[in-house]
Protein backbone atom coordinates (compact mmCIF):
# COMPACT_ATOMS: atom_id res chain seq x y z
CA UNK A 1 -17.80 -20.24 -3.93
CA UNK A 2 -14.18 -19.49 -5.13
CA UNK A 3 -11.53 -18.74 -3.55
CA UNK A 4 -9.67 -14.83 -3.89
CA UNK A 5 -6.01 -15.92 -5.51
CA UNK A 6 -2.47 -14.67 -4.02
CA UNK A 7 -1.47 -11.82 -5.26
CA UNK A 8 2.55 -11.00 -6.51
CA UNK A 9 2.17 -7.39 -7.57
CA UNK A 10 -0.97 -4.81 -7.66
CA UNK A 11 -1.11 -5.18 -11.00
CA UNK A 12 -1.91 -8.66 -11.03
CA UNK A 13 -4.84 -7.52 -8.12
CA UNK A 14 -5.90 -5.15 -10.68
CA UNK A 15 -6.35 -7.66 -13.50
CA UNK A 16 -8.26 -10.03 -11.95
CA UNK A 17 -10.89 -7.65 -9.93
CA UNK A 18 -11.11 -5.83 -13.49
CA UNK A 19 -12.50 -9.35 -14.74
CA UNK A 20 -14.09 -10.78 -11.58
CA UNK A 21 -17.21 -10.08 -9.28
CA UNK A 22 -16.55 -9.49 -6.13
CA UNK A 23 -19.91 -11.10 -5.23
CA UNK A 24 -18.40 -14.39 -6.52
CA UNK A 25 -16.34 -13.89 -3.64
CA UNK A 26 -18.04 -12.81 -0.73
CA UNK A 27 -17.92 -16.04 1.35
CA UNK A 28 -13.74 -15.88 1.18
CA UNK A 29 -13.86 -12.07 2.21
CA UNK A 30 -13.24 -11.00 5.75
CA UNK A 31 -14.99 -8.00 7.66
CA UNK A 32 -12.10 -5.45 8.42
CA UNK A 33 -12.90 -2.33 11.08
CA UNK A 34 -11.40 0.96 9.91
CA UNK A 35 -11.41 4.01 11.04
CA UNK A 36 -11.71 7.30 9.34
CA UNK A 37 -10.65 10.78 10.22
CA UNK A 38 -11.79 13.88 8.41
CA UNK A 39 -9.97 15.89 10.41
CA UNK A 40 -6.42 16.71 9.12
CA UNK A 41 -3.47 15.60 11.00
CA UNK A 42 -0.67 17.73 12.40
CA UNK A 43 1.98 15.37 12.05
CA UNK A 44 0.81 14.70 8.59
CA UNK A 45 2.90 15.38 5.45
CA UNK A 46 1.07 15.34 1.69
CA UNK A 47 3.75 14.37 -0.98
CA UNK A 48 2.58 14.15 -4.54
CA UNK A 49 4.29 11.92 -6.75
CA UNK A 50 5.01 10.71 -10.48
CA UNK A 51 2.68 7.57 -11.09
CA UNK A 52 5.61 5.51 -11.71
CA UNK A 53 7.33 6.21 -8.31
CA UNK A 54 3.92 5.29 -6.69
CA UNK A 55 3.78 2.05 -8.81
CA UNK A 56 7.12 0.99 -8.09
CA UNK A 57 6.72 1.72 -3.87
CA UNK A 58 3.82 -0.15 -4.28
CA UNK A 59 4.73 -2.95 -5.83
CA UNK A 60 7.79 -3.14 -3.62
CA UNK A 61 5.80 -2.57 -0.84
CA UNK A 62 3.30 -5.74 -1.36
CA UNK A 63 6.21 -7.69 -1.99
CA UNK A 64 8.09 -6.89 1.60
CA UNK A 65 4.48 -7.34 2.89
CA UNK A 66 4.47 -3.72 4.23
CA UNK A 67 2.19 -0.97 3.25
CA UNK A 68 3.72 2.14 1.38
CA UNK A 69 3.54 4.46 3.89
CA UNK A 70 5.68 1.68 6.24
CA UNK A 71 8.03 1.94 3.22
CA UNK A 72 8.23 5.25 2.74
CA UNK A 73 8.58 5.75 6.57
CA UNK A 74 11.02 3.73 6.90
CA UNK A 75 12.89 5.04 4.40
CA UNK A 76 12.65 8.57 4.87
CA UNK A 77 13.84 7.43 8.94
CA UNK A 78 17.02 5.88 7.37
CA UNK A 79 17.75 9.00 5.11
CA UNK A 80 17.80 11.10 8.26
CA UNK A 81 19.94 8.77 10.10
CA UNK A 82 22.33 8.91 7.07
CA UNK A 83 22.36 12.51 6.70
CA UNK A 84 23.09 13.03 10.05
CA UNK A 85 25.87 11.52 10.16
CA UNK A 86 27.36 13.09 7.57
CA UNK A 87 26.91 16.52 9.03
């Protein structure tokens, strides 16, 4: 069976899965356990934003080898840090 390539960006992950079978795949895949909560969070925040934004934290994201909402964490933690000491 083949083997699933290295990514650099999402939209290179896009491309190929967009040409490719997964099933061709399914010996190089791993079993993951998730967990799934349907019950909304109180120290959750929903943000909508522009499909470029999203694109670009993404891509940055993937290539720090953090997820976006690490990212976004992170830099929303820094902004506060920074604000408050300007005040």
């Amino acid at each position: 069976m083949a083997k699933i390539p290295k990514f650099n960006n999402e939209e290179e992950l896009q491309q190929f899965w967009s040409t490719h079978d997964s099933a061709d795949f399914w010996d190089d895949m791993v079993d993951d356990e998730v967990e799934i909560s349907l019950v909304p969070q109180k120290n959750m925040l929903i943000m909508p934003l522009n499909e470029s934004i999203l694109r670009d934290v993404r891509e940055l994201a993937l290539r720090k080898g953090v997820s976006s909402i690490q990212l976004l964490q992170k830099w929303i933690v820094a902004g506060l840090h920074q604000e408050s000491n300007v005040t």
